[in-house]
PDB file of N, CA and C in Angstrom:
ATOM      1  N   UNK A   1     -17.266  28.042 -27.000  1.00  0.00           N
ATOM      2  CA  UNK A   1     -17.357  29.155 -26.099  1.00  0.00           C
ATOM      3  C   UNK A   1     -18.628  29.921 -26.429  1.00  0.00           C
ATOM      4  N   UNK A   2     -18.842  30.195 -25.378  1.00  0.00           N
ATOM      5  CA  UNK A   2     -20.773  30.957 -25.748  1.00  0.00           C
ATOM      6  C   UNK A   2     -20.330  32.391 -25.105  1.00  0.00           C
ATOM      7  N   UNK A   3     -20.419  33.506 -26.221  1.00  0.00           N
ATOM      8  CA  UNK A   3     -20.141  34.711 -25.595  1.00  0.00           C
ATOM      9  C   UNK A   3     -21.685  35.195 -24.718  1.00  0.00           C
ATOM     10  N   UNK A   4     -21.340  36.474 -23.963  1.00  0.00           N
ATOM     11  CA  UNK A   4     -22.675  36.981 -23.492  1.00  0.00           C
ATOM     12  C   UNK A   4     -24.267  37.506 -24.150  1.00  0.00           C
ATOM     13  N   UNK A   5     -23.704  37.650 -24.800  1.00  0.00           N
ATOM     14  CA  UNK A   5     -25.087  37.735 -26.299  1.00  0.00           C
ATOM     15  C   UNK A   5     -25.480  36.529 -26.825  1.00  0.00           C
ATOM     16  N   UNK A   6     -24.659  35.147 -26.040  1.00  0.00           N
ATOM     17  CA  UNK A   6     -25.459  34.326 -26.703  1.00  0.00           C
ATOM     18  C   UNK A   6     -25.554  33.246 -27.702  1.00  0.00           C
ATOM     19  N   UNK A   7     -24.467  34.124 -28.902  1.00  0.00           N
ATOM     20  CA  UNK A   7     -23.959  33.436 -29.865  1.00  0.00           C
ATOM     21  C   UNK A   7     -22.403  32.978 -29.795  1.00  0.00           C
ATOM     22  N   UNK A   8     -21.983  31.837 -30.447  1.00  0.00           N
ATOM     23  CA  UNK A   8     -21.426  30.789 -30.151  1.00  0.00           C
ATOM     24  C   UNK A   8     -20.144  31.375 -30.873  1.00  0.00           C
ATOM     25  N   UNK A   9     -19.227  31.022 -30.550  1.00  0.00           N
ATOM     26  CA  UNK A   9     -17.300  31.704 -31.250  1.00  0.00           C
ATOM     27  C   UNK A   9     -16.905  30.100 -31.807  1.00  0.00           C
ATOM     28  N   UNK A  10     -16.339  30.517 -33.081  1.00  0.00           N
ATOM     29  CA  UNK A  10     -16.493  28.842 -33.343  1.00  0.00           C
ATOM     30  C   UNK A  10     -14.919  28.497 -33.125  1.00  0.00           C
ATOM     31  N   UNK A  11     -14.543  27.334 -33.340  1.00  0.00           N
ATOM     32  CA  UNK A  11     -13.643  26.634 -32.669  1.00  0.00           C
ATOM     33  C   UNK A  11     -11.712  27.461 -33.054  1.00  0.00           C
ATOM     34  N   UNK A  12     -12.125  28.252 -34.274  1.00  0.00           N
ATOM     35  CA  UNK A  12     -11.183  28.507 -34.855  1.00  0.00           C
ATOM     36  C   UNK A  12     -10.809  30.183 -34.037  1.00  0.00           C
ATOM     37  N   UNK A  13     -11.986  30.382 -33.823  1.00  0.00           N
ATOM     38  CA  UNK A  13     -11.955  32.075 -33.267  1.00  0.00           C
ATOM     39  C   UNK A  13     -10.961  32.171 -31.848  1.00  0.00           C
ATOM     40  N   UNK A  14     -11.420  30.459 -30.899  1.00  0.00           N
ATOM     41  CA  UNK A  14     -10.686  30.723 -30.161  1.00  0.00           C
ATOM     42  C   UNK A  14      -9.153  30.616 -29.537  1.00  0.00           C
ATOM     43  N   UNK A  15      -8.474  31.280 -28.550  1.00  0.00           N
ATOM     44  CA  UNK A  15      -7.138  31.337 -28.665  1.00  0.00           C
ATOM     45  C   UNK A  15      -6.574  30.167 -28.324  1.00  0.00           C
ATOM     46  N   UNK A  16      -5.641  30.166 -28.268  1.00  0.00           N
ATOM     47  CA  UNK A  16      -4.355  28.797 -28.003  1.00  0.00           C
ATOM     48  C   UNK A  16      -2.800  29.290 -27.906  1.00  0.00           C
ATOM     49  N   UNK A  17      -2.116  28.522 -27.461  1.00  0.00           N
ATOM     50  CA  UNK A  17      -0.812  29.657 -27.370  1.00  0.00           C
ATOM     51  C   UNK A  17      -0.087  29.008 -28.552  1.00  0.00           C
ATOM     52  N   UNK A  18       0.592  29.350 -28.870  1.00  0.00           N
ATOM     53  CA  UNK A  18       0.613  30.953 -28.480  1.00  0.00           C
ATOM     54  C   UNK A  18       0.189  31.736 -29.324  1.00  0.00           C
ATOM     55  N   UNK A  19      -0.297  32.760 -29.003  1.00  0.00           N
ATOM     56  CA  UNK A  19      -1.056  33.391 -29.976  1.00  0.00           C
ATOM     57  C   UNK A  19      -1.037  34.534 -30.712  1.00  0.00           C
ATOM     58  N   UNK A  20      -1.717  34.388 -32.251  1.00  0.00           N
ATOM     59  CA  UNK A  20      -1.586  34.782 -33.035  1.00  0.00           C
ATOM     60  C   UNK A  20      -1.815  35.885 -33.913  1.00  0.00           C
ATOM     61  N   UNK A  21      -0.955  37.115 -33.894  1.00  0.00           N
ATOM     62  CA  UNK A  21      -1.627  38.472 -34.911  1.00  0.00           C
ATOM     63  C   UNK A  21      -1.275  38.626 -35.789  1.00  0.00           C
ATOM     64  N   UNK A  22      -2.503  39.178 -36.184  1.00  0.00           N
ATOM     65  CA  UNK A  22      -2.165  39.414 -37.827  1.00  0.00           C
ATOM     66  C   UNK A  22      -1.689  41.515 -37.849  1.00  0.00           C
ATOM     67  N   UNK A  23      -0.837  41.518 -38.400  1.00  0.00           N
ATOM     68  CA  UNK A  23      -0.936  42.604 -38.517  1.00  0.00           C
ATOM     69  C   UNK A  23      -1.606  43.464 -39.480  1.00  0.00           C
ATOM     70  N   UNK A  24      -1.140  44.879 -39.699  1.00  0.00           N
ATOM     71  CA  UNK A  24      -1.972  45.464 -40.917  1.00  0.00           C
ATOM     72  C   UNK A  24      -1.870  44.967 -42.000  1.00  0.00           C
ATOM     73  N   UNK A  25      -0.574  44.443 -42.616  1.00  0.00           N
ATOM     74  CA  UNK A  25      -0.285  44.468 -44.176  1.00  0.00           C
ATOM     75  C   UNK A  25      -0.688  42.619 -44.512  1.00  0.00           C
ATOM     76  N   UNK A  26      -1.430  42.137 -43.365  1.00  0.00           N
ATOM     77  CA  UNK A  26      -2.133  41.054 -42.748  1.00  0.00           C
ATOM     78  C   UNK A  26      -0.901  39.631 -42.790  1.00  0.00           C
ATOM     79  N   UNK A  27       0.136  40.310 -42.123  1.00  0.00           N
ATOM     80  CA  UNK A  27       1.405  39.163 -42.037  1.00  0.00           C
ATOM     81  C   UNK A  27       1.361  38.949 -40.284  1.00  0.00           C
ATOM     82  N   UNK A  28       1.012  37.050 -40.669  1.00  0.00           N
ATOM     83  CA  UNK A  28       0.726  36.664 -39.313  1.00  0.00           C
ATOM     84  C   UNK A  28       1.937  36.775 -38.508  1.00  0.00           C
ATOM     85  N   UNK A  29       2.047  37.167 -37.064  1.00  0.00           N
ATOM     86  CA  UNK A  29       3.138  36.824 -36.479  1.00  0.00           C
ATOM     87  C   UNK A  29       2.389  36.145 -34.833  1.00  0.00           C
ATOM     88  N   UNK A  30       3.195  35.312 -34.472  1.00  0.00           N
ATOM     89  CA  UNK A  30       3.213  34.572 -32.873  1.00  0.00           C
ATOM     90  C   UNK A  30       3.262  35.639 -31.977  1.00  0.00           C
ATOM     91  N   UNK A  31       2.465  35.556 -31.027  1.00  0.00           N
ATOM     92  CA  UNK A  31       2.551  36.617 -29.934  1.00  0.00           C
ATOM     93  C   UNK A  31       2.325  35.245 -28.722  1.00  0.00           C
ATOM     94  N   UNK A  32       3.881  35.353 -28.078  1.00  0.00           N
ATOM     95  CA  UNK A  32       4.015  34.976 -26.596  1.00  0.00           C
ATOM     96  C   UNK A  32       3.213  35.359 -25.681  1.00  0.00           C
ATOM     97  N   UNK A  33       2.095  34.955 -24.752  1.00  0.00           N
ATOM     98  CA  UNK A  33       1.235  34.905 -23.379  1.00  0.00           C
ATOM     99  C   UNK A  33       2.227  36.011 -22.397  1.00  0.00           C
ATOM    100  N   UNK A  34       2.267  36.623 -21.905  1.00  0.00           N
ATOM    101  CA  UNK A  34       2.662  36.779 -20.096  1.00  0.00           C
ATOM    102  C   UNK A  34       2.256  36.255 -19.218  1.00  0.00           C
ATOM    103  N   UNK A  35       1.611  35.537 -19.160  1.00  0.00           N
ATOM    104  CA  UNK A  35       1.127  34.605 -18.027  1.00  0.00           C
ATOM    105  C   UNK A  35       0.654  33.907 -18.937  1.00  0.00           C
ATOM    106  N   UNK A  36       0.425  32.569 -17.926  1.00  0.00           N
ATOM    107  CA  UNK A  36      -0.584  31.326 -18.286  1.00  0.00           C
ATOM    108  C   UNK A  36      -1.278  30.930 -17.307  1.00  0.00           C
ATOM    109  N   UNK A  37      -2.286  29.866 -17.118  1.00  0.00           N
ATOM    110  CA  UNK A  37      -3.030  29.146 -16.260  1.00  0.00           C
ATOM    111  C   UNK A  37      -1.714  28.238 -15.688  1.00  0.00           C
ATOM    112  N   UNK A  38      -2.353  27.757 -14.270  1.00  0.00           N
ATOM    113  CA  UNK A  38      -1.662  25.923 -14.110  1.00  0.00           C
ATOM    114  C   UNK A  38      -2.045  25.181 -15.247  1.00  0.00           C
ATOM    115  N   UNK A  39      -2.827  24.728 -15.801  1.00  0.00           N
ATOM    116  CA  UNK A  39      -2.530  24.041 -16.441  1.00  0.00           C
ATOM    117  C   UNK A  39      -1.815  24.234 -17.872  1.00  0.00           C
ATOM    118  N   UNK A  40      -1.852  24.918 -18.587  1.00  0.00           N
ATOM    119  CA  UNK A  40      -1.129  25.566 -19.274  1.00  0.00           C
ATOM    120  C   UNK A  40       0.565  25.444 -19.143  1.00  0.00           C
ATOM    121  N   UNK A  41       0.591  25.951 -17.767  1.00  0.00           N
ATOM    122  CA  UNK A  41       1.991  25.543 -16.946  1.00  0.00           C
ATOM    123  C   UNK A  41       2.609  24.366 -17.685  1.00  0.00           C
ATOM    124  N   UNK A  42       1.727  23.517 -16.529  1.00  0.00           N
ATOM    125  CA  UNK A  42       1.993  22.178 -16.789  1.00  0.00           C
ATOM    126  C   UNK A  42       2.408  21.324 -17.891  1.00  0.00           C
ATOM    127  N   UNK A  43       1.073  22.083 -19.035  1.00  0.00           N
ATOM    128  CA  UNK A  43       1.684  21.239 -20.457  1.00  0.00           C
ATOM    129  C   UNK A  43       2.927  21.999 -21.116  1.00  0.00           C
ATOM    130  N   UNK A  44       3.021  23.094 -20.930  1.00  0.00           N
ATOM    131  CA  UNK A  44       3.851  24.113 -21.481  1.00  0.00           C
ATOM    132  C   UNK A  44       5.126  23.162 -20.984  1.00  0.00           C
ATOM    133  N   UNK A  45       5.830  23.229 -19.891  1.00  0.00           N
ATOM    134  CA  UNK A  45       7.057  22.578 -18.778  1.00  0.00           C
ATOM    135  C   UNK A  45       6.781  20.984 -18.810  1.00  0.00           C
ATOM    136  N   UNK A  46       5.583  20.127 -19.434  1.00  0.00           N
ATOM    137  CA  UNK A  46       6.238  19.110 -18.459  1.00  0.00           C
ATOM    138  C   UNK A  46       6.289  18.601 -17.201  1.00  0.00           C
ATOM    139  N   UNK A  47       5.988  19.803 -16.305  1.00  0.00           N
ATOM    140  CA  UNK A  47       5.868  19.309 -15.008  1.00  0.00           C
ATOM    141  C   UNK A  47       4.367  18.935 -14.255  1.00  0.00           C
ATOM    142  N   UNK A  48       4.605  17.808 -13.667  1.00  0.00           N
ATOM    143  CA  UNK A  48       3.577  16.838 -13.004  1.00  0.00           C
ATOM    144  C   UNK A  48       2.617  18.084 -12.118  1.00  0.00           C
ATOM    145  N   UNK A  49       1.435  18.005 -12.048  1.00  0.00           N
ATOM    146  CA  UNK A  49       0.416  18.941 -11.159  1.00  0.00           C
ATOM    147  C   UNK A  49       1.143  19.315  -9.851  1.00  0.00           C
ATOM    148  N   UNK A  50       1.516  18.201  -9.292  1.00  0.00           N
ATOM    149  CA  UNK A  50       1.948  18.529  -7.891  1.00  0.00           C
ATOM    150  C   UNK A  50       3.039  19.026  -7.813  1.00  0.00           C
ATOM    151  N   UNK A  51       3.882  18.450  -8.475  1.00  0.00           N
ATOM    152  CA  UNK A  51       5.334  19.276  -8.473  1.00  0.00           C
ATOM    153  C   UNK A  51       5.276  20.938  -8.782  1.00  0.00           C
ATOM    154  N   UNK A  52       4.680  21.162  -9.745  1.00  0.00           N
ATOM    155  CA  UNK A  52       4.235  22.773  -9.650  1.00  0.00           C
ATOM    156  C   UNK A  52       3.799  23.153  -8.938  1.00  0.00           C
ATOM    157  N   UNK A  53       2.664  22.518  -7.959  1.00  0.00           N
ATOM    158  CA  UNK A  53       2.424  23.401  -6.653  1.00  0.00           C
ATOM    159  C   UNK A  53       3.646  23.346  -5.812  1.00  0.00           C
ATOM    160  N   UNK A  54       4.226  22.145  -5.764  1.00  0.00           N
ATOM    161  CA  UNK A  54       5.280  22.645  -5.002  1.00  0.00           C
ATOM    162  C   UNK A  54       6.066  23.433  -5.028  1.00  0.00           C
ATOM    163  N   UNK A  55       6.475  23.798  -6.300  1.00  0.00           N
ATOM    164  CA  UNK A  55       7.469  24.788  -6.886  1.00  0.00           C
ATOM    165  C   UNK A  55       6.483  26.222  -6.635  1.00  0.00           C
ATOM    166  N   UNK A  56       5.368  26.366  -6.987  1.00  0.00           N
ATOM    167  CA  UNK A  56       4.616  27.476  -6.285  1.00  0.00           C
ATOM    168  C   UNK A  56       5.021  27.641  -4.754  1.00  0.00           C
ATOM    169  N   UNK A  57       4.306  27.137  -3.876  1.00  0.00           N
ATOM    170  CA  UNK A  57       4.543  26.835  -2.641  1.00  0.00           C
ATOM    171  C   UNK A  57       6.017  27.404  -1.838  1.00  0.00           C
ATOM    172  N   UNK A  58       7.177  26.867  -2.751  1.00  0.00           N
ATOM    173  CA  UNK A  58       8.430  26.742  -2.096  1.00  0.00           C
ATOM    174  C   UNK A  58       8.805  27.971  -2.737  1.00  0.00           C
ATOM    175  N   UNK A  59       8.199  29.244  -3.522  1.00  0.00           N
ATOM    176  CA  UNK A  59       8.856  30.343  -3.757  1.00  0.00           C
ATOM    177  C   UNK A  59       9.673  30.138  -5.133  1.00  0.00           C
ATOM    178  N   UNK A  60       9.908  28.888  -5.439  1.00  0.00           N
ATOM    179  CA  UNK A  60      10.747  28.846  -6.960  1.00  0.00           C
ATOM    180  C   UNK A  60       9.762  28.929  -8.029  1.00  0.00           C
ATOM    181  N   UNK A  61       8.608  29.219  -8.176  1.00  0.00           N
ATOM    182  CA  UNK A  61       8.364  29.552  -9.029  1.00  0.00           C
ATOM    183  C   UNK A  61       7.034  30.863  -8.958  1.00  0.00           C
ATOM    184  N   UNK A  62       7.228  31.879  -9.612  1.00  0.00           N
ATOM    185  CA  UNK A  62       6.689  33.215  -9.160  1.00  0.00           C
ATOM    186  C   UNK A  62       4.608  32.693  -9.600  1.00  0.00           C
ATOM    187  N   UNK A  63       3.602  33.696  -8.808  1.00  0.00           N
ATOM    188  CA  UNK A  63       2.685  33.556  -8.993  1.00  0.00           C
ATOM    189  C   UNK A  63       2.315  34.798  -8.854  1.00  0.00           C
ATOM    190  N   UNK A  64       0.955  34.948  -9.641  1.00  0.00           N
ATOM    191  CA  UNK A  64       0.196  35.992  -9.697  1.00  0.00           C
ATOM    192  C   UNK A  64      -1.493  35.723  -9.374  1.00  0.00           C
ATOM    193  N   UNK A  65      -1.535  36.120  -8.294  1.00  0.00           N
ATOM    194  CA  UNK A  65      -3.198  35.859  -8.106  1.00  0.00           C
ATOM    195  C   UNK A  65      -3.763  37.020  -8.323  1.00  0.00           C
ATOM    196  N   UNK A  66      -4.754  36.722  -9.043  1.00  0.00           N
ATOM    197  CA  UNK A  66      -5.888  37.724 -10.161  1.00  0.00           C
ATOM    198  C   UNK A  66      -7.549  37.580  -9.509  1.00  0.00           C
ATOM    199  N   UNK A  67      -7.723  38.262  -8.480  1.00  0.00           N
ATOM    200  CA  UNK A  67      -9.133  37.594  -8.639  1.00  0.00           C
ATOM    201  C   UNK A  67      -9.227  35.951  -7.703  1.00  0.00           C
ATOM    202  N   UNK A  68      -9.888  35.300  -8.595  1.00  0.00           N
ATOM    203  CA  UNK A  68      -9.460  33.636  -8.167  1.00  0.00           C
ATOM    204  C   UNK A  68      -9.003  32.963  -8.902  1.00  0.00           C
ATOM    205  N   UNK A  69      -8.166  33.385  -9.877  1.00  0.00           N
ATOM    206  CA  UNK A  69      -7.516  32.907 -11.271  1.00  0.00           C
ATOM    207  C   UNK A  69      -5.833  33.032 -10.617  1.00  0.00           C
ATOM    208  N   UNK A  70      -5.153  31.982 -10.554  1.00  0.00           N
ATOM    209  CA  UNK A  70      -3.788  31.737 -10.661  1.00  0.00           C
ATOM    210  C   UNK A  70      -3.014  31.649 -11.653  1.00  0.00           C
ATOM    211  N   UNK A  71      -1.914  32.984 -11.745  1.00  0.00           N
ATOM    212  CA  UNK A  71      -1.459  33.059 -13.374  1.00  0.00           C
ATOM    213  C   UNK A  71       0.010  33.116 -12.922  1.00  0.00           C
ATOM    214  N   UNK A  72       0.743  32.253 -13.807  1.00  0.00           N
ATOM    215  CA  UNK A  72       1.612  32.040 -13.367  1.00  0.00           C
ATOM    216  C   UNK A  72       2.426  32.981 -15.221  1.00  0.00           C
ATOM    217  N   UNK A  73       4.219  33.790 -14.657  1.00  0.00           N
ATOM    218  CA  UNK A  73       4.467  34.834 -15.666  1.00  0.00           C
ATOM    219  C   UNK A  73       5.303  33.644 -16.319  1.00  0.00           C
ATOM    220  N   UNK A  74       5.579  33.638 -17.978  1.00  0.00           N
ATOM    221  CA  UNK A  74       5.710  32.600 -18.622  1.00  0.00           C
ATOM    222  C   UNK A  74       7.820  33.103 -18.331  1.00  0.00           C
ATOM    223  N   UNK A  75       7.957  34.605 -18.221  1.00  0.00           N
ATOM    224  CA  UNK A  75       9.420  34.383 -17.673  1.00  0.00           C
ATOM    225  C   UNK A  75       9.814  33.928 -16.984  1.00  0.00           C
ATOM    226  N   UNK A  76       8.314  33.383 -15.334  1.00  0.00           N
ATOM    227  CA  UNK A  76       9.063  32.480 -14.323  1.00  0.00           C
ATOM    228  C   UNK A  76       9.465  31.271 -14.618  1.00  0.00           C
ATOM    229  N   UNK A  77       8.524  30.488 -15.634  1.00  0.00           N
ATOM    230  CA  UNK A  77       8.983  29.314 -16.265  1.00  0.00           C
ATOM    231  C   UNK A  77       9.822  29.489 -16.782  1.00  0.00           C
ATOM    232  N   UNK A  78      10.689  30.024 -17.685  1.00  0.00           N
ATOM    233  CA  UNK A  78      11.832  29.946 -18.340  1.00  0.00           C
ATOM    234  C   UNK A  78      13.110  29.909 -17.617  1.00  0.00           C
ATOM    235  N   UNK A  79      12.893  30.984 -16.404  1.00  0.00           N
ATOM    236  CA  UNK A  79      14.113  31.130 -15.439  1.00  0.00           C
ATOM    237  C   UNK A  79      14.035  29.979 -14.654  1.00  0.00           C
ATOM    238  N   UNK A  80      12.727  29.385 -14.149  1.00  0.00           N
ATOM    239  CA  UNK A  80      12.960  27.802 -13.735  1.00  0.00           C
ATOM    240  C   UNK A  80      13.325  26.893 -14.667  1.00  0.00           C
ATOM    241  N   UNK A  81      13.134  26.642 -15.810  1.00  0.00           N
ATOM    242  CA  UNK A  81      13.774  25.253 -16.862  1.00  0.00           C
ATOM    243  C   UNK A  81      15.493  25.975 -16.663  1.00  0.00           C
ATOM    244  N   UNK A  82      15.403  27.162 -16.666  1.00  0.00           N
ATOM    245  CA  UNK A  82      16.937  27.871 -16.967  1.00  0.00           C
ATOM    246  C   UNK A  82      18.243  27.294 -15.604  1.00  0.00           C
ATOM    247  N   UNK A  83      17.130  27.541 -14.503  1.00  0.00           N
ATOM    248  CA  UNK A  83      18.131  27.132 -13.268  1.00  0.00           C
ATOM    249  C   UNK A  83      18.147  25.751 -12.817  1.00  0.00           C
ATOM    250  N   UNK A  84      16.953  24.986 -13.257  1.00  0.00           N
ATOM    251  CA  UNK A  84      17.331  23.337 -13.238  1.00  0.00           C
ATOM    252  C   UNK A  84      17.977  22.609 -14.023  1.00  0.00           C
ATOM    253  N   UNK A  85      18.419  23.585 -15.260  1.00  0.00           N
ATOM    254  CA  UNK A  85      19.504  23.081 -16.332  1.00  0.00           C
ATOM    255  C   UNK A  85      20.293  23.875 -15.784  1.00  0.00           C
ATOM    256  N   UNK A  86      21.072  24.551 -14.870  1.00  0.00           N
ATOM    257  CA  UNK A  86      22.232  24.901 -14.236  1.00  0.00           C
ATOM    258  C   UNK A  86      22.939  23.844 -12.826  1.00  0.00           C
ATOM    259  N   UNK A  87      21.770  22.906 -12.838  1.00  0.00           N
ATOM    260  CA  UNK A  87      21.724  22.500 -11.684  1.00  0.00           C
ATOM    261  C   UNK A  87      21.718  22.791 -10.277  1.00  0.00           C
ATOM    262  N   UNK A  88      20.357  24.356 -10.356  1.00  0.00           N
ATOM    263  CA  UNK A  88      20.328  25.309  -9.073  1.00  0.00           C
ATOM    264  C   UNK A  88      19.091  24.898  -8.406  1.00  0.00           C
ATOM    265  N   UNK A  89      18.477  23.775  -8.717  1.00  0.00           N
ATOM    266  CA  UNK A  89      17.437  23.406  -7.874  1.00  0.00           C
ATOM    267  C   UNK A  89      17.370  22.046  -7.563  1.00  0.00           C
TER     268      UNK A  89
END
């Protein structure tokens, strides 16, 4: 990643999920996303490219358009794995 000044963030600086703070007394803890990308989605769930648009598309799964960035909230995924293991979709 090349920030705007130029100089380069090296591979470790940058994020990944889920991601990670350190607090003051410097004890790491996991910090869960609120959103993710599609693809992100995708690897996160499992589910095939298209099938997520469809699930976009058909209202079962919530979206957030930002700009031109599609962010999808990581609670909509959960309540979708939640209701296709109920057998509601």
């Amino acid at each position: 990643m090349i920030r705007r000044n130029g100089q380069s963030v090296s591979g470790a600086a940058q994020l990944s999920l889920p991601y990670e703070n350190v607090n003051e007394r410097g004890v790491s803890r996991q910090l869960e996303p609120l959103t993710v990308r599609i693809p992100d989605a995708i690897r996160l769930t499992g589910i095939c490219r298209s099938k997520l648009y469809e699930l976009m598309a058909s209202g079962d799964l919530e979206t957030i358009k930002l700009g031109r960035s599609t962010l999808i909230p990581v609670d909509s995924l959960k309540d979708l794995i939640e209701r296709a293991r109920a057998g509601l979709l």
